[in-house]
Every structure is written in C-alpha cells, then in structure tokens.
PDB file of N, CA and C in Angstrom:
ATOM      1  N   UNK A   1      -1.636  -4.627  14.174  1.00  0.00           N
ATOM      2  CA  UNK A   1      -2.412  -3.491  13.717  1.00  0.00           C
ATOM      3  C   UNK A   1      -3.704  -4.028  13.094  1.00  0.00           C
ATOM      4  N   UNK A   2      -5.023  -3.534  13.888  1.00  0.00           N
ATOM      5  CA  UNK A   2      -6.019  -4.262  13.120  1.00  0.00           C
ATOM      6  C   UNK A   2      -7.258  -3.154  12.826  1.00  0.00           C
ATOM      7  N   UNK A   3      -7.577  -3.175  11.820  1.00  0.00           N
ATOM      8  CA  UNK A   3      -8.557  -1.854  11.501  1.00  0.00           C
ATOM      9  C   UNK A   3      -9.956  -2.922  11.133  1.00  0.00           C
ATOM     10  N   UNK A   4     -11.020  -2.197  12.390  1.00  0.00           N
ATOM     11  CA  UNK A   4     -12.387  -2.654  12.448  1.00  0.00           C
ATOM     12  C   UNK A   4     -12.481  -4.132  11.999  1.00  0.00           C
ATOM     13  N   UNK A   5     -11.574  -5.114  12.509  1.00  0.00           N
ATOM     14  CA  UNK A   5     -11.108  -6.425  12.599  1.00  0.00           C
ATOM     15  C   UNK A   5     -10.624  -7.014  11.205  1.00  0.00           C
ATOM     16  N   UNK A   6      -9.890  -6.188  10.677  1.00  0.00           N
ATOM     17  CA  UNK A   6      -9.440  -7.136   9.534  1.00  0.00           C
ATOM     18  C   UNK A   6      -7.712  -6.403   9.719  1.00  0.00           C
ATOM     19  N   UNK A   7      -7.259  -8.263   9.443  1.00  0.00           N
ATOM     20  CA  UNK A   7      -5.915  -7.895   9.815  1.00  0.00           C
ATOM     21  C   UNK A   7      -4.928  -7.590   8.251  1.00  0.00           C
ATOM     22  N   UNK A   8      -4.471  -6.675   8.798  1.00  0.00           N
ATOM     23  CA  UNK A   8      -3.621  -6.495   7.460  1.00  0.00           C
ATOM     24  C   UNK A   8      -2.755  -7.435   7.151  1.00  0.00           C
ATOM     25  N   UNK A   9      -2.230  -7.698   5.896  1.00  0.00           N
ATOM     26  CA  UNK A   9      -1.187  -8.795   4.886  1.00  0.00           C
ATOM     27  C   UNK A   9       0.063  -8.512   5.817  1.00  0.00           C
ATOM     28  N   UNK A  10       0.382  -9.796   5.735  1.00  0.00           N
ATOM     29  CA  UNK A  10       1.906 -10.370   7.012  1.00  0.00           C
ATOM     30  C   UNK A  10       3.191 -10.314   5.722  1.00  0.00           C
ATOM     31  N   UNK A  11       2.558 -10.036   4.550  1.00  0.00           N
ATOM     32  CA  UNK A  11       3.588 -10.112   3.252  1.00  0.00           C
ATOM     33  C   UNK A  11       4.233  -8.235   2.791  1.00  0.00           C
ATOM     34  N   UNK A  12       3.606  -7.711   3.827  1.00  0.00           N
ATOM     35  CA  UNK A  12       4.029  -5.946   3.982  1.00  0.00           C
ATOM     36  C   UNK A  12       5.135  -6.049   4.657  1.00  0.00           C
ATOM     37  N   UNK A  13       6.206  -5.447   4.606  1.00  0.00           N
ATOM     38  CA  UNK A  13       7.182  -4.663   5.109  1.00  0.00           C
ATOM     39  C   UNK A  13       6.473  -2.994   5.999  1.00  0.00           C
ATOM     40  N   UNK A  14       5.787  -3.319   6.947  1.00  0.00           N
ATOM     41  CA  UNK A  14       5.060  -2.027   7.131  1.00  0.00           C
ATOM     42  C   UNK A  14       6.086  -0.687   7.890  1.00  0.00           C
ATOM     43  N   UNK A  15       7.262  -1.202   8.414  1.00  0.00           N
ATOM     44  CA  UNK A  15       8.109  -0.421   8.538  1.00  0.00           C
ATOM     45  C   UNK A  15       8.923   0.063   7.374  1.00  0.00           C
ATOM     46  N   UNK A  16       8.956  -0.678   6.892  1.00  0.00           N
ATOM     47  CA  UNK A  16       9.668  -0.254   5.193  1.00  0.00           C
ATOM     48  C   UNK A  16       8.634   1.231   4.863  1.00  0.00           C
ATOM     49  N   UNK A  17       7.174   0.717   4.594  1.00  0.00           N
ATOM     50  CA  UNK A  17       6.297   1.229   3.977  1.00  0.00           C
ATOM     51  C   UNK A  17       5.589   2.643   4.900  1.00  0.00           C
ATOM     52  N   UNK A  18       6.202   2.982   6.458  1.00  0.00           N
ATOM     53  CA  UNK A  18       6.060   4.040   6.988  1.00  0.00           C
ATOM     54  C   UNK A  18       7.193   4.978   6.524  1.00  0.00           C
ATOM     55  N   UNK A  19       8.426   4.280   6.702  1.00  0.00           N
ATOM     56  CA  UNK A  19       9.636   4.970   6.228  1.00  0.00           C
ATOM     57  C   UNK A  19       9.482   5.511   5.118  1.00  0.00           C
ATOM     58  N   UNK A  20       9.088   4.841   4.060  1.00  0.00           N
ATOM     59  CA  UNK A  20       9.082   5.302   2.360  1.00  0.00           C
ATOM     60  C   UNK A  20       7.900   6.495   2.123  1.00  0.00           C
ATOM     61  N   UNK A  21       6.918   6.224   3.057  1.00  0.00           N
ATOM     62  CA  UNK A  21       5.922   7.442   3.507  1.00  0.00           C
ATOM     63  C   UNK A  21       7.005   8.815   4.040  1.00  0.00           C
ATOM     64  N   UNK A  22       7.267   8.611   5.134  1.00  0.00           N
ATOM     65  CA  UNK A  22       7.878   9.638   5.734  1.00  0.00           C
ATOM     66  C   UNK A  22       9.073  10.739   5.134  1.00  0.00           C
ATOM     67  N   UNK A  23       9.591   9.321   4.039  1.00  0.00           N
ATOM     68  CA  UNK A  23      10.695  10.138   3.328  1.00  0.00           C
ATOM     69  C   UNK A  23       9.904  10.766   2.299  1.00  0.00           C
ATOM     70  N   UNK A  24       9.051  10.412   1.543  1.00  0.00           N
ATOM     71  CA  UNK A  24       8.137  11.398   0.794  1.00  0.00           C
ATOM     72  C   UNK A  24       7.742  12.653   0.758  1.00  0.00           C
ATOM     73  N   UNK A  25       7.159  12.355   1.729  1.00  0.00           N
ATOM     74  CA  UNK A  25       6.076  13.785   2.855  1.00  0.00           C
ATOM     75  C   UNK A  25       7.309  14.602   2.818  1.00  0.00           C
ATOM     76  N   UNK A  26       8.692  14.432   3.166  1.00  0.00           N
ATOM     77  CA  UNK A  26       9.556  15.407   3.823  1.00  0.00           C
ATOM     78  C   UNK A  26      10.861  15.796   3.083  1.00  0.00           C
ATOM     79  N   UNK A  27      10.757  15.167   2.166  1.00  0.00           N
ATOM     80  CA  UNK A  27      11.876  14.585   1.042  1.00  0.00           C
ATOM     81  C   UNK A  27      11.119  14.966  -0.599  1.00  0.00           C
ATOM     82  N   UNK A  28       9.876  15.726  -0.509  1.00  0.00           N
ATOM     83  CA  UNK A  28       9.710  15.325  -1.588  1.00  0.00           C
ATOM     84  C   UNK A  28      10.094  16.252  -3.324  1.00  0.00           C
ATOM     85  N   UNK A  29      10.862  17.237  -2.919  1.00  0.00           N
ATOM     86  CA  UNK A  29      11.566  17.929  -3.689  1.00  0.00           C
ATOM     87  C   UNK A  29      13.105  17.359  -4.413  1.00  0.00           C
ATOM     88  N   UNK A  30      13.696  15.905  -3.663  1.00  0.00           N
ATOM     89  CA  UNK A  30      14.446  15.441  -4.350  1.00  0.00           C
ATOM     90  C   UNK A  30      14.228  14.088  -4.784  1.00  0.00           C
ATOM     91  N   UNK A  31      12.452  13.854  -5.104  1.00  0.00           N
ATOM     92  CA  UNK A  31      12.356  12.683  -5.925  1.00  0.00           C
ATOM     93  C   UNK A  31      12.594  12.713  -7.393  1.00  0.00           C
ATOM     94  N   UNK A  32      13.022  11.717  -7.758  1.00  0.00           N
ATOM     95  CA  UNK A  32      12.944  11.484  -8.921  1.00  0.00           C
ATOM     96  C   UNK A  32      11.707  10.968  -9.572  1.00  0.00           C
ATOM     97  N   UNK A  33      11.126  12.002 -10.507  1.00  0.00           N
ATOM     98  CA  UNK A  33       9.259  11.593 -10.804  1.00  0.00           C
ATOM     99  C   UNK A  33       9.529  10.429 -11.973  1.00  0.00           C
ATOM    100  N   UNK A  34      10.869  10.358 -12.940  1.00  0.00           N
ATOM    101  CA  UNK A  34      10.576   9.132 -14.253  1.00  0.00           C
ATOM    102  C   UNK A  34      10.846   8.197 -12.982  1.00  0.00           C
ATOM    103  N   UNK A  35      11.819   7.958 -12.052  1.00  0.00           N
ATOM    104  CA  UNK A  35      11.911   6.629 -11.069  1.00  0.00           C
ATOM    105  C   UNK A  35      10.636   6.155 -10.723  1.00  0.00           C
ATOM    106  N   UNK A  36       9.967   7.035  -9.856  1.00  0.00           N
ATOM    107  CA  UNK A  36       9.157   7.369  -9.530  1.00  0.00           C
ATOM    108  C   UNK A  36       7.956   6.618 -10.436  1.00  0.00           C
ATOM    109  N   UNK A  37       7.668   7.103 -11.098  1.00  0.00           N
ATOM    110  CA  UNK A  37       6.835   6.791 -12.186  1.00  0.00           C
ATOM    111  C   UNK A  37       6.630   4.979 -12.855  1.00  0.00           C
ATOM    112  N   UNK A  38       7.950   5.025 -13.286  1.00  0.00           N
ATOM    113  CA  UNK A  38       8.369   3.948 -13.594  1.00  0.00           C
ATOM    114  C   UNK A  38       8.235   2.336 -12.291  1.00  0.00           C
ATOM    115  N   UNK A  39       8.491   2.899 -11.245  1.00  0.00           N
ATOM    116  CA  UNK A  39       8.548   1.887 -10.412  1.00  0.00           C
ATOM    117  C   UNK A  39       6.652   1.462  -9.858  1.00  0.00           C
ATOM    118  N   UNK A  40       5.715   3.109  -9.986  1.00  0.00           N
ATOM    119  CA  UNK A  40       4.832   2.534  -9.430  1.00  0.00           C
ATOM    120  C   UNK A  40       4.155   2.346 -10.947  1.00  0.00           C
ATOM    121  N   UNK A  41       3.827   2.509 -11.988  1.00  0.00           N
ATOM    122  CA  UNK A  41       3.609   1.944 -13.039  1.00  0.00           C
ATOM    123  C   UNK A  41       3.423   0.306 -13.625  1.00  0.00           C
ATOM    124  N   UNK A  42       4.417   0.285 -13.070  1.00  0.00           N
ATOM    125  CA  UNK A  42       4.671  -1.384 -12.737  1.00  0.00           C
ATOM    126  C   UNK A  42       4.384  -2.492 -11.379  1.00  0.00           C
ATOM    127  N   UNK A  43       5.058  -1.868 -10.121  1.00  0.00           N
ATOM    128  CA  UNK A  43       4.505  -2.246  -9.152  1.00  0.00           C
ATOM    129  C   UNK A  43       2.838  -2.053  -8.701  1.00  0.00           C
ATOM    130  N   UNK A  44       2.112  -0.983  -9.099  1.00  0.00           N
ATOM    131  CA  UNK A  44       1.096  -1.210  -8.806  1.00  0.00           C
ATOM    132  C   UNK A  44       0.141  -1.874  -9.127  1.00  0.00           C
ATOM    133  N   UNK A  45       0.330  -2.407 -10.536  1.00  0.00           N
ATOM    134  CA  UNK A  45      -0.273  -3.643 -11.073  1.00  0.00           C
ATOM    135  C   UNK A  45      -0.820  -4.896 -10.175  1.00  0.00           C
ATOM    136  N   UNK A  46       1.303  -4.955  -9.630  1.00  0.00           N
ATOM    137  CA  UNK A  46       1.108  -6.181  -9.175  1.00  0.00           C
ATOM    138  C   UNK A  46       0.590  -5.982  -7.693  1.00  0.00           C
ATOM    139  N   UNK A  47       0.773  -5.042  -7.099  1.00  0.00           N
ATOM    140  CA  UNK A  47       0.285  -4.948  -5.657  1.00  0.00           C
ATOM    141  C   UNK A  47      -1.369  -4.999  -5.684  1.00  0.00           C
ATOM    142  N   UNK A  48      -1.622  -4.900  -6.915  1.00  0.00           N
ATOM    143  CA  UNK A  48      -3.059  -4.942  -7.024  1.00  0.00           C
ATOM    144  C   UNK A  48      -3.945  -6.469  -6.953  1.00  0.00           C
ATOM    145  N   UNK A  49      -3.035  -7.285  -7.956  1.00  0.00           N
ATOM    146  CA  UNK A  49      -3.201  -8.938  -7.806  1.00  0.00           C
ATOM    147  C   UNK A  49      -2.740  -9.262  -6.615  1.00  0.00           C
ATOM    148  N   UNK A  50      -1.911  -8.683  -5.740  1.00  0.00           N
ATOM    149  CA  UNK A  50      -1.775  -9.646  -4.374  1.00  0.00           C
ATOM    150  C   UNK A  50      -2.459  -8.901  -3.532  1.00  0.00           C
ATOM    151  N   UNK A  51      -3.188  -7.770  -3.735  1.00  0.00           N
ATOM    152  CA  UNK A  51      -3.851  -7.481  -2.212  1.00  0.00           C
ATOM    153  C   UNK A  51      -5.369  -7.784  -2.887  1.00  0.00           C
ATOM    154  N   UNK A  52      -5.900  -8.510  -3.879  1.00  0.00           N
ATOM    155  CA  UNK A  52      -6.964  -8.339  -4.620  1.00  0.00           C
ATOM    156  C   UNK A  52      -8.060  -9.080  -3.451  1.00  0.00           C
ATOM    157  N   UNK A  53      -7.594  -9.810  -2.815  1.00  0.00           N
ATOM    158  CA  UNK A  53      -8.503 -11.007  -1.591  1.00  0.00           C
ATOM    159  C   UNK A  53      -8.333  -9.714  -0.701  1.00  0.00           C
ATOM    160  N   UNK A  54      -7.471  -9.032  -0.170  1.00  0.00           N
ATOM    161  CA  UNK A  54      -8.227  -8.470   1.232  1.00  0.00           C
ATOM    162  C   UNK A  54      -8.862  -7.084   1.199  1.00  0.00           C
ATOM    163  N   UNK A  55      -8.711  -6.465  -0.557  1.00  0.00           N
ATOM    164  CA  UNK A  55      -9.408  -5.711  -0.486  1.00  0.00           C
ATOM    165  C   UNK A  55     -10.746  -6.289  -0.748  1.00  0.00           C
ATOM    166  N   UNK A  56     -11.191  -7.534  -1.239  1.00  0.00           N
ATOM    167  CA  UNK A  56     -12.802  -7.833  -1.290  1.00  0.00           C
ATOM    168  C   UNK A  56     -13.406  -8.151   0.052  1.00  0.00           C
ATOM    169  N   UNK A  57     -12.119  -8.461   1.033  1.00  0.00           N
ATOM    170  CA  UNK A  57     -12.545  -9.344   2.025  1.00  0.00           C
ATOM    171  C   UNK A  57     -13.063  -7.508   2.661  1.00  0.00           C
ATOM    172  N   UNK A  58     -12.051  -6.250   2.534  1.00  0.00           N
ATOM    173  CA  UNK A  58     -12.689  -5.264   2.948  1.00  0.00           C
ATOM    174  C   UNK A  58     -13.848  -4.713   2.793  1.00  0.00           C
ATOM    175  N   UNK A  59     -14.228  -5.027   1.438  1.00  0.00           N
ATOM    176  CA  UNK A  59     -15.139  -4.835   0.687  1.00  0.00           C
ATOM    177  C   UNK A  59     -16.588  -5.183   1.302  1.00  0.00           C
ATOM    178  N   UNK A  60     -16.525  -6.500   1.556  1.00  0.00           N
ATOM    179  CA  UNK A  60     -17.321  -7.207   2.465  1.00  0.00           C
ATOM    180  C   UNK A  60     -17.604  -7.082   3.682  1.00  0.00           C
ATOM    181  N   UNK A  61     -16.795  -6.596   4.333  1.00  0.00           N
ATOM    182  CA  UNK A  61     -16.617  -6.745   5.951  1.00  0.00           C
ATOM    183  C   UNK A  61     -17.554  -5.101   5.748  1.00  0.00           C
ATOM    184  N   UNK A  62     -16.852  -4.143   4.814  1.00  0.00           N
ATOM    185  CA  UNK A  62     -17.943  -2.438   5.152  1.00  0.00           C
ATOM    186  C   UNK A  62     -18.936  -2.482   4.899  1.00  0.00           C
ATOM    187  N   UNK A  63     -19.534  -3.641   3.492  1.00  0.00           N
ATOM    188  CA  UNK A  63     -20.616  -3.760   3.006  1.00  0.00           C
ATOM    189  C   UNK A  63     -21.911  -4.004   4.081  1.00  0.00           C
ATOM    190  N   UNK A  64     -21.506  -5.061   5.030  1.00  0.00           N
ATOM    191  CA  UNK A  64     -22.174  -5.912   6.890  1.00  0.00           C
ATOM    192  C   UNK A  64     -22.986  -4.500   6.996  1.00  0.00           C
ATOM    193  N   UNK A  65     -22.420  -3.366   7.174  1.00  0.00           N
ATOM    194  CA  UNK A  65     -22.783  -2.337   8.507  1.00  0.00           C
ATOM    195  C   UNK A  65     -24.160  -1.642   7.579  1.00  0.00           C
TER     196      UNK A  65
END
C-alpha cells in the first residue's frame, strides 16, 4: 500500500487496524468510552514517538509540490 510514494510502517498490524476500524464504525454503541479512553490516552503518546520520522518524512514529501 503506497500513498503518493511513501510507504507506510512494516511495524502496523494493518489488518488488525482495518478490523478495529470496522468494528467501531458498526459496533459503536457497545464501546466502552473509560476503556476506550484510557487505552488511547496512553497509546497515543506513544504511537506518536514511533510514527514521529514518517510523519516528517510526510511532511516533506507534501511540502516538494
């Protein structure tokens, strides 16, 4: 999967991460919002330090045009 040539992180589970989409969208009356909350509260921190290189590298690559 490559969007306007930059390849996405090989460290994604991207089937995981369509699934967890899909159950959302369609599922989303029996989430739990403190789980919920709690998990991206924390995880997004860190997803932030490990995708921090390819969002600059995105950064860069839109900046070109």
């Amino acid at each position: 999967m490559t969007q306007k040539g930059i390849e996405p992180p090989n460290s994604v589970a991207w089937a995981d991460a369509v699934a967890n989409r899909n159950w959302v969208i369609h599922q989303y009356d029996e989430i739990d919002r403190e789980v919920t909350w709690n998990a991206l509260s924390i995880s997004v921190l860190e997803w932030r330090v490990l995708f921090d290189s390819e969002f600059a590298a995105a950064r860069d690559f839109l900046n070109e045009d």
